[in-house]
Structures are given as structure tokens and as C-alpha cells.
N, C-alpha and C. Protein backbone atom coordinates (compact mmCIF):
# COMPACT_ATOMS: atom_id res chain seq x y z
N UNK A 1 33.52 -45.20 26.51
CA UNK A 1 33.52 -44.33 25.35
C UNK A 1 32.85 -43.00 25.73
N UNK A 2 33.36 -42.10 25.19
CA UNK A 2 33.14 -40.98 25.66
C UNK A 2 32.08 -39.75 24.92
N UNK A 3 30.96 -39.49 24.99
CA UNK A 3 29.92 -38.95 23.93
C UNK A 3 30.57 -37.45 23.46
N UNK A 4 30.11 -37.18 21.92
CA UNK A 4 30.25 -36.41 21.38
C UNK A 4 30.04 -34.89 21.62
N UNK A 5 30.55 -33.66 21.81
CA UNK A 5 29.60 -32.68 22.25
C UNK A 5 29.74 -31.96 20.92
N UNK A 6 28.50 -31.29 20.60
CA UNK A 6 28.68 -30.70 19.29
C UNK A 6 27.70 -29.34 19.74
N UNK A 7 28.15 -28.14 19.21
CA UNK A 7 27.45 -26.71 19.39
C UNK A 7 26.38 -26.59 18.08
N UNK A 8 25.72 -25.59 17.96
CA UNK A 8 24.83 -24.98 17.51
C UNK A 8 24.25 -23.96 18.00
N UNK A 9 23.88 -22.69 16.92
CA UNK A 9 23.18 -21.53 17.06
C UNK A 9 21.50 -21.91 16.62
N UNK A 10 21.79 -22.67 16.07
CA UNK A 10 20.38 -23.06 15.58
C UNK A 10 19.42 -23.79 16.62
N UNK A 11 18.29 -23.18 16.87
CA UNK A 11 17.30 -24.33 17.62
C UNK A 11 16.14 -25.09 17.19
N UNK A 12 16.84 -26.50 17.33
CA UNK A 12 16.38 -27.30 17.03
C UNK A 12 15.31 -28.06 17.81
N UNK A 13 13.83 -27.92 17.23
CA UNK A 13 13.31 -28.10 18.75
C UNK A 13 12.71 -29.81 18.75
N UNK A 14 13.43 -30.83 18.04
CA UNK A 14 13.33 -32.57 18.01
C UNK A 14 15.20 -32.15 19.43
N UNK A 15 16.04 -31.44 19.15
CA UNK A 15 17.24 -31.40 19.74
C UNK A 15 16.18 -30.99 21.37
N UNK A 16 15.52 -29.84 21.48
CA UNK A 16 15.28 -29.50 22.61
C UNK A 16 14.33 -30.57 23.13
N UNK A 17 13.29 -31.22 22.65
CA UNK A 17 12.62 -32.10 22.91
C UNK A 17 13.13 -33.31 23.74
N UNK A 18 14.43 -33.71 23.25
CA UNK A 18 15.35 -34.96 23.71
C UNK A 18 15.65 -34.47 24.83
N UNK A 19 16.49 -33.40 24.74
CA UNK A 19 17.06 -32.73 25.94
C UNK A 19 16.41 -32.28 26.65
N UNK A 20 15.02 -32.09 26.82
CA UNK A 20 13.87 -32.27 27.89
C UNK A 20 13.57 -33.31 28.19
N UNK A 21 13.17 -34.17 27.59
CA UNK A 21 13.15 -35.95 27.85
C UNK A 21 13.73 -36.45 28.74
N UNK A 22 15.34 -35.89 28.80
CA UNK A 22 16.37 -37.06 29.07
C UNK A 22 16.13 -36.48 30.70
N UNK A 23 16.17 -34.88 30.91
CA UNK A 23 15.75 -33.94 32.22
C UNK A 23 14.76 -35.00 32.93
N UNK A 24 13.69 -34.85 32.02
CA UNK A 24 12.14 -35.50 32.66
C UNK A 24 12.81 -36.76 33.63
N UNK A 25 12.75 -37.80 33.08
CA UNK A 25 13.48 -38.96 32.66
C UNK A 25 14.05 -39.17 34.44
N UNK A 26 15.20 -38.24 34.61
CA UNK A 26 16.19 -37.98 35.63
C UNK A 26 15.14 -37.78 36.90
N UNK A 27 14.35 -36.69 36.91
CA UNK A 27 13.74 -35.76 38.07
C UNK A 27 12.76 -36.79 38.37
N UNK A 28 11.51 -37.59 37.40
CA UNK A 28 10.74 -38.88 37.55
C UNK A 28 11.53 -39.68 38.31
N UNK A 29 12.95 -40.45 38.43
CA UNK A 29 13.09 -41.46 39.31
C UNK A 29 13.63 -40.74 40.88
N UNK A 30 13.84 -39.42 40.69
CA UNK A 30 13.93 -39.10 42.28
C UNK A 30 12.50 -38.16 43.03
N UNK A 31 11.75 -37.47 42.06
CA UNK A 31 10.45 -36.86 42.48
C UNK A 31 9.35 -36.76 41.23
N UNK A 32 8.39 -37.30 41.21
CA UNK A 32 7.62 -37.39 40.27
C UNK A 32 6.51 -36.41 40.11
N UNK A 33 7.29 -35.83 38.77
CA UNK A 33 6.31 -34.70 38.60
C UNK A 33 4.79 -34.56 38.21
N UNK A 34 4.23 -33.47 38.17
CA UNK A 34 2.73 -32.95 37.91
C UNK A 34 2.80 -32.26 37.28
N UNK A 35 2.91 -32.48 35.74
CA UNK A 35 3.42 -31.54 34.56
C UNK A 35 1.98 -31.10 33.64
N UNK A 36 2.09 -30.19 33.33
CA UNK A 36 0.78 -29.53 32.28
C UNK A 36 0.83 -28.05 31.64
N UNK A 37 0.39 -27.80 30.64
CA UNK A 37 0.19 -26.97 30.25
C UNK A 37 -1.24 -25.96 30.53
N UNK A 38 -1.24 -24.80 30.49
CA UNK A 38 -2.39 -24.18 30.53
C UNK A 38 -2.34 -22.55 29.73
N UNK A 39 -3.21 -22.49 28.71
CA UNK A 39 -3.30 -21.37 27.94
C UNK A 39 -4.25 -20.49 28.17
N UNK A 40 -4.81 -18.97 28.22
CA UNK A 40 -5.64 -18.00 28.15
C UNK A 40 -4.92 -17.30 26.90
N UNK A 41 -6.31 -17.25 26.38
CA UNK A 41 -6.55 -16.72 24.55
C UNK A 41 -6.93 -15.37 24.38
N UNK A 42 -6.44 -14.38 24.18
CA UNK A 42 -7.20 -13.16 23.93
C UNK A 42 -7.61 -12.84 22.76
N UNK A 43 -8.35 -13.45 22.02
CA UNK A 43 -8.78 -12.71 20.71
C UNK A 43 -9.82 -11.66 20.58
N UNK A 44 -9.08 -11.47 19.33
CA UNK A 44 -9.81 -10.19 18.78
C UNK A 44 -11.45 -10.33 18.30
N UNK A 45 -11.76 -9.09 17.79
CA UNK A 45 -13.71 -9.70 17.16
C UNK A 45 -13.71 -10.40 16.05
N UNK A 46 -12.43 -10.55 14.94
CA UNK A 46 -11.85 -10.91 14.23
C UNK A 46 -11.77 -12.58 14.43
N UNK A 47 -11.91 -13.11 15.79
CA UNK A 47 -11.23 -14.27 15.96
C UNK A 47 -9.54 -14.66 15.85
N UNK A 48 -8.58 -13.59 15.03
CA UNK A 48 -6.89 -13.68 15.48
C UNK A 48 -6.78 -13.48 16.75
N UNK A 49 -5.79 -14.37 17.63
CA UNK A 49 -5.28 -14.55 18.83
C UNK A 49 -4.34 -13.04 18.73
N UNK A 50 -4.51 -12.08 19.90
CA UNK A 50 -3.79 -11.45 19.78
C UNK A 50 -3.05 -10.81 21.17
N UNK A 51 -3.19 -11.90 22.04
CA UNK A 51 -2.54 -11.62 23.42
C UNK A 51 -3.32 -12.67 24.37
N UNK A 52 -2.83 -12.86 25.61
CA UNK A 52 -3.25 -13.63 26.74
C UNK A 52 -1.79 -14.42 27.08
N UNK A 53 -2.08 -15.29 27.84
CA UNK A 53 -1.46 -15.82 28.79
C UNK A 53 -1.23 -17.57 28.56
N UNK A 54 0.41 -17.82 28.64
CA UNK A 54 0.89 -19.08 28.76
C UNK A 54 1.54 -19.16 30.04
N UNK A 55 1.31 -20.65 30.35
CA UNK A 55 1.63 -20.90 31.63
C UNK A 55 2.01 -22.46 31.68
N UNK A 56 3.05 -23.34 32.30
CA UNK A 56 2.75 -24.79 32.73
C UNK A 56 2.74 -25.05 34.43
N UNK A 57 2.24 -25.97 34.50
CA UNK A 57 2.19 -25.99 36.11
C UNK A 57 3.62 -27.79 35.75
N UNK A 58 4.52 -27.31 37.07
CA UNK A 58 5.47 -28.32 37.17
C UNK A 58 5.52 -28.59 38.83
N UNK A 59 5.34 -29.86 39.42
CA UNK A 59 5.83 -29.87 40.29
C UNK A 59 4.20 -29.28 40.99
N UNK A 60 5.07 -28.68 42.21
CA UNK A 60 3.31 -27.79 43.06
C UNK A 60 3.64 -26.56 42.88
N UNK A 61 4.06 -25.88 41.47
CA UNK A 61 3.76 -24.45 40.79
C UNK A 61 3.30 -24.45 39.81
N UNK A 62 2.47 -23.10 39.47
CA UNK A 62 2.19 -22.87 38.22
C UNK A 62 3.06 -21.67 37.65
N UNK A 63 3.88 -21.57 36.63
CA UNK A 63 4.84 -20.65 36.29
C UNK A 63 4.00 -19.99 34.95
N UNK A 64 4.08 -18.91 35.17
CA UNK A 64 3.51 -18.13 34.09
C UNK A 64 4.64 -17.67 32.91
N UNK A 65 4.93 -18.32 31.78
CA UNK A 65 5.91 -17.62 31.23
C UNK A 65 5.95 -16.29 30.14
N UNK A 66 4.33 -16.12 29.79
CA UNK A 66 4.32 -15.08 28.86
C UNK A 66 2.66 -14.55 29.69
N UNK A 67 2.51 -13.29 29.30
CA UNK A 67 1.25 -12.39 29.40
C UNK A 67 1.71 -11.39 28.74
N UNK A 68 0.63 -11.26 27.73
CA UNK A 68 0.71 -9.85 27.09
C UNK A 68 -0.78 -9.18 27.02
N UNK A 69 -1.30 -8.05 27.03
CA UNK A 69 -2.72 -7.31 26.66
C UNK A 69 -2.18 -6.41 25.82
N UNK A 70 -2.65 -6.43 24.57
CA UNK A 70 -2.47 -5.40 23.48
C UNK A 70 -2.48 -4.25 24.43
N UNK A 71 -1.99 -3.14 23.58
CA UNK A 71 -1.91 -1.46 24.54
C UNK A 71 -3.37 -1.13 24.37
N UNK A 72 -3.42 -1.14 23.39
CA UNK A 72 -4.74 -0.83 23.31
C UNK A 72 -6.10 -1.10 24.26
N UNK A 73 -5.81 -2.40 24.89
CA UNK A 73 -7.09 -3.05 26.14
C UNK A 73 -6.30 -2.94 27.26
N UNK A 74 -5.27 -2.08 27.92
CA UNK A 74 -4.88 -1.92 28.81
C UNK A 74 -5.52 -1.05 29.68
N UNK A 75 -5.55 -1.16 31.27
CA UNK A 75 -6.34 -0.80 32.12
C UNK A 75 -7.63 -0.73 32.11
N UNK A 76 -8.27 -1.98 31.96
CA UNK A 76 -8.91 -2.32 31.87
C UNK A 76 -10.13 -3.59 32.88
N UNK A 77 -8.85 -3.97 33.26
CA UNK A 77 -8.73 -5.25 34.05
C UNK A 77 -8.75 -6.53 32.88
N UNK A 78 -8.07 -6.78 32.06
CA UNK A 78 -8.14 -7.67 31.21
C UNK A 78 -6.76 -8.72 31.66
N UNK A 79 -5.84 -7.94 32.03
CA UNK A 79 -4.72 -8.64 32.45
C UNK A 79 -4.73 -9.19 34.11
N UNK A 80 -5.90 -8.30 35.01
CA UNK A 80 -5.61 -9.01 36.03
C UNK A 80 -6.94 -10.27 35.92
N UNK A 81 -7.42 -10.11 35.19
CA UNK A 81 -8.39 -11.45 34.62
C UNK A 81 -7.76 -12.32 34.67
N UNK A 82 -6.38 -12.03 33.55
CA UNK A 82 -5.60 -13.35 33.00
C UNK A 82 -4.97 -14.05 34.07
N UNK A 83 -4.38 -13.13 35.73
CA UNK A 83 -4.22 -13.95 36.54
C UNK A 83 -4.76 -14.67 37.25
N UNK A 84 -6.03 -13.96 37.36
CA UNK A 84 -7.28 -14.27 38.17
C UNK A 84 -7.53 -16.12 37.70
N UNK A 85 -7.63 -16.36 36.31
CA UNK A 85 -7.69 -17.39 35.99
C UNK A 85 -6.68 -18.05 36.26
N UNK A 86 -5.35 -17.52 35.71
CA UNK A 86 -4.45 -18.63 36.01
C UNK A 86 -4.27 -19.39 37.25
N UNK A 87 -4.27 -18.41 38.55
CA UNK A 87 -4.53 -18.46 39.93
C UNK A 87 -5.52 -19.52 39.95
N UNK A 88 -6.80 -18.99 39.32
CA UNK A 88 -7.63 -20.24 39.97
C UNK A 88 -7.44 -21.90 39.33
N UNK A 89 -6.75 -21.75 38.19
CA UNK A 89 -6.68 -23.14 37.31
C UNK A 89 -5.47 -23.40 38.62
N UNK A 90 -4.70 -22.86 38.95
CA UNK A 90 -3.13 -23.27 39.78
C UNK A 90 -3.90 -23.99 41.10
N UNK A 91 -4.82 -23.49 41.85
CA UNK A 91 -5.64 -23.57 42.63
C UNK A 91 -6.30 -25.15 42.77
N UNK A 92 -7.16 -25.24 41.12
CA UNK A 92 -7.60 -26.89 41.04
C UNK A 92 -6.48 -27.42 40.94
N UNK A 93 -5.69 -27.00 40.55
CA UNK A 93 -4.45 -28.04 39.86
C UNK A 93 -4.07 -28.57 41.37
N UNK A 94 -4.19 -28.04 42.22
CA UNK A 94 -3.23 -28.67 44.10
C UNK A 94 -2.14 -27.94 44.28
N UNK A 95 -1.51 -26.46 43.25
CA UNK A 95 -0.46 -25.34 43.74
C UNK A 95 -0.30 -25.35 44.71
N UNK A 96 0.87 -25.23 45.24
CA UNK A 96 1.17 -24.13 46.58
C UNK A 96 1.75 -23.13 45.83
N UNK A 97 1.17 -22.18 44.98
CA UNK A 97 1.38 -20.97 43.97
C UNK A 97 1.80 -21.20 42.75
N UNK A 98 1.97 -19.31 42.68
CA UNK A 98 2.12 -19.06 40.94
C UNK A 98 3.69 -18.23 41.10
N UNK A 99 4.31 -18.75 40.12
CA UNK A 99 5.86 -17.74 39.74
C UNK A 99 5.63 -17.54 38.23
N UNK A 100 6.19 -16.35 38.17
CA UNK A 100 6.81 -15.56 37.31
C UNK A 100 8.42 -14.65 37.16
N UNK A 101 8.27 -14.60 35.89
CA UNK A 101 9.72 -13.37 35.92
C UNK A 101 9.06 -12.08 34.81
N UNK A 102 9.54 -10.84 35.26
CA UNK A 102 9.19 -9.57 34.26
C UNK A 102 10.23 -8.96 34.03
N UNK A 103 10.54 -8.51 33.53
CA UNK A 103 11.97 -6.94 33.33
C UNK A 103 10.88 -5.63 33.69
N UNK A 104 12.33 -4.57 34.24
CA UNK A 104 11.54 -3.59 34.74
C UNK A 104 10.54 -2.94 34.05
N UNK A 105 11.13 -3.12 32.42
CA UNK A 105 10.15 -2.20 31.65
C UNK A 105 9.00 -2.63 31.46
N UNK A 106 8.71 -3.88 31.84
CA UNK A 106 7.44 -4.39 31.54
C UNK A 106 6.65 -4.74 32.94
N UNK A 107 6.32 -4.95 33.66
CA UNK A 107 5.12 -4.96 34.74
C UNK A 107 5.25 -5.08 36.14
N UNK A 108 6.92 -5.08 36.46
CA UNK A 108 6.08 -5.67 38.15
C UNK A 108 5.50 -5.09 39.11
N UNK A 109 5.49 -4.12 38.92
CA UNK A 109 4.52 -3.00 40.14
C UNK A 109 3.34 -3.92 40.01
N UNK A 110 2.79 -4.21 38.44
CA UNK A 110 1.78 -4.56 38.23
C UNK A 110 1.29 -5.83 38.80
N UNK A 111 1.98 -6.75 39.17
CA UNK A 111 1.89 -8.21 39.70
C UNK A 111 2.29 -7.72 41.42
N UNK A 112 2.90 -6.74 41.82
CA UNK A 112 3.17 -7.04 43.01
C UNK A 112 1.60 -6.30 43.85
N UNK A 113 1.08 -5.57 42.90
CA UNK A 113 -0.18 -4.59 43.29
C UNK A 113 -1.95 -6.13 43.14
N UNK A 114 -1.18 -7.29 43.00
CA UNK A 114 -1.91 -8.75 42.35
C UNK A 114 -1.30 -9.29 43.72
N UNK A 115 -0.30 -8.87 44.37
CA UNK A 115 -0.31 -9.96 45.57
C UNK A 115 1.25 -10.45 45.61
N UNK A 116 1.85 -10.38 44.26
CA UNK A 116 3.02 -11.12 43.98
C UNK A 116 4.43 -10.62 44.93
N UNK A 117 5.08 -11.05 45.43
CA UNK A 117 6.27 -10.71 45.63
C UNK A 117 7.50 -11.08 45.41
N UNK A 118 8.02 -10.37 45.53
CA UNK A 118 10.01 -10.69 44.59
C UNK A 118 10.73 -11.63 45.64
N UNK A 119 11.10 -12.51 45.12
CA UNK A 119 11.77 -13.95 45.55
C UNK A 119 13.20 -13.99 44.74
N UNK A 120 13.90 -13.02 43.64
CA UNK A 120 14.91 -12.84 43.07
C UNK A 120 14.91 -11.40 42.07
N UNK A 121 15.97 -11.23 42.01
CA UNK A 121 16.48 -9.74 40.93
C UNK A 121 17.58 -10.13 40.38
N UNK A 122 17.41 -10.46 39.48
CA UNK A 122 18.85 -10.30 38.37
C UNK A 122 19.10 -9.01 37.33
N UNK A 123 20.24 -7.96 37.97
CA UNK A 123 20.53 -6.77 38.08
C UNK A 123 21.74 -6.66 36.60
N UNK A 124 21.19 -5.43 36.15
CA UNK A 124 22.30 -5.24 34.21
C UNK A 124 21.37 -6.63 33.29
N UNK A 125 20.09 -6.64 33.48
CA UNK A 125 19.52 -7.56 31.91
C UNK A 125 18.14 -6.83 32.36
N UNK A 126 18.20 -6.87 31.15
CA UNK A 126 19.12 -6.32 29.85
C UNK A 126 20.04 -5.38 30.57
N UNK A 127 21.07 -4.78 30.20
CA UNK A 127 21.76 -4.42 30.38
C UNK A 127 21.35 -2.66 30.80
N UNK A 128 21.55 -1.99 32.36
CA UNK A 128 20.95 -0.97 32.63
C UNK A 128 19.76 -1.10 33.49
N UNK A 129 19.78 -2.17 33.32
CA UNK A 129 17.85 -2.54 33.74
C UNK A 129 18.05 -3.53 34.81
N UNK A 130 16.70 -4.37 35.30
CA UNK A 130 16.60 -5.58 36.34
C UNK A 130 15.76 -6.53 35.61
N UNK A 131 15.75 -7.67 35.75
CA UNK A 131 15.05 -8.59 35.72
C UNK A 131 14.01 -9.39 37.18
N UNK A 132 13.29 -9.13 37.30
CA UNK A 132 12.21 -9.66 38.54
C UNK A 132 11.81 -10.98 38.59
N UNK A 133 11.74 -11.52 39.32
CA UNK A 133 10.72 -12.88 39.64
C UNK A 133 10.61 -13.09 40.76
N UNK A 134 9.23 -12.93 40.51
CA UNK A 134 8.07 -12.84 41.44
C UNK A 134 7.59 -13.99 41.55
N UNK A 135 6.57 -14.41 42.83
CA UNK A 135 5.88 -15.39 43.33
C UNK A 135 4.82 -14.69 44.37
N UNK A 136 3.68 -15.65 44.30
CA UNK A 136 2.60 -15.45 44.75
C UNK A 136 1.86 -17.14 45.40
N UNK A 137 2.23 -17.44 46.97
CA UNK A 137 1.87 -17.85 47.52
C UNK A 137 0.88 -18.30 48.11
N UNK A 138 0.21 -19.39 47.60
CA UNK A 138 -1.22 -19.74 48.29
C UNK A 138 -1.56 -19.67 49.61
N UNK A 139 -2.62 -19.22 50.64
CA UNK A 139 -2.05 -19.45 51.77
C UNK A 139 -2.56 -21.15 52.07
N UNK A 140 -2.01 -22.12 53.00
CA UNK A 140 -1.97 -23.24 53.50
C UNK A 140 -3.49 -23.88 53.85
């Protein structure tokens, strides 16, 4: 019998949950992963979260998927803090590094001036522009 395929615009995240599961599930009986999350909080004096850094470590990387520093606390060193940490949490964790991806308009001079270097370019995304991802290599 043959399973159903059905579309959606909508995300459903009990739908994405499964469909990570079933991934997990697969990659566990041929290499068993080292999965985790790790957050840096930037709040305000206020106590609202209003920038820092998400990241999970999978496998022997830690992938950074968001960093932001309000404009306002920029150049500062607040953002190379945020790697500084992530680096070192990637570090206890047993990494052999950190990846990321940026678009041009947003930072990579800034990560490659951190050590990082380009391991891919995906060229027109947005459209006109590049997309970067970068990596930053522990040494051995």
C-alpha cells in the first residue's frame, strides 16, 4: 500500500516535529548523533530579550543559525562575544568546529575577520545578492 502525499503552505510544527523524528530515527541506526541546543540572551536593562545568538551542536559541529546585536550595540564587541562563547561551548561540547550561513547584506566580512572561512556560495538569493556559509575549524 502506498502512503498518502498531501501539500501544505501552512507550518505545522507537531507535522515538522514527526518529520524530524522519522530523520533522527534513520541517521541513529547508521551514525549516532550528539544533538543539543545552545542559546546566548541579549537583554536589555529592561530584562526583554532583544538579540543574541541560537545555535545546536549536531554530530561534531556546532551550527550557528541566528545572531543578531541590535544597531544600536554594534561595534562594540558584543557580537564577537557571542562567538567567543559559542566557540567555547562548541569546544566543551568535543567540536571539530562551528558553521554558519549569512547573506551578503548581513555579515561575512564580519565572521571571516573571527577566523571563519567560506566552504560554499549560493549566488542570486536573494535574488542579486549571495548567500555565504562559512566554517571555522578547530585546530586538531
Amino acid at each position: 500500500m502506498q502512503p498518502i502525499i498531501e501539500e501544505t503552505t501552512e507550518e505545522i510544527s507537531a507535522d515538522r516535529q514527526a518529520i524530524g523524528a522519522a530523520l533522527m530515527a534513520f541517521n541513529e541506526e547508521r551514525a549516532p548523533t550528539k544533538l543539543g541546543s545552545y542559546v546566548v540572551r541579549l537583554r536589555a536593562p529592561g530584562g526583554e530579550i532583544i538579540g543574541g545568538l541560537s545555535a545546536h551542536h549536531f554530530y561534531d559541529w556546532l551550527h550557528i543559525e541566528i545572531l543578531i546585536v541590535p544597531e544600536e550595540f554594534r561595534k562594540q564587541g558584543i557580537g564577537t562575544e557571542l562567538i567567543r562563547l559559542a566557540e567555547q561551548h562548541a569546544r566543551a561540547k568535543g567540536c571539530t568546529g562551528v558553521w554558519l550561513d549569512t547573506f551578503e547584506h548581513q555579515a561575512p566580512r564580519f565572521y571571516q575577520k573571527l577566523g571563519y572561512t567560506e566552504f560554499g556560495r549560493l549566488e542570486g538569493h536573494p535574488s542579486g545578492a549571495r548567500r555565504y556559509f562559512l566554517q571555522k575549524r578547530f585546530s586538531e
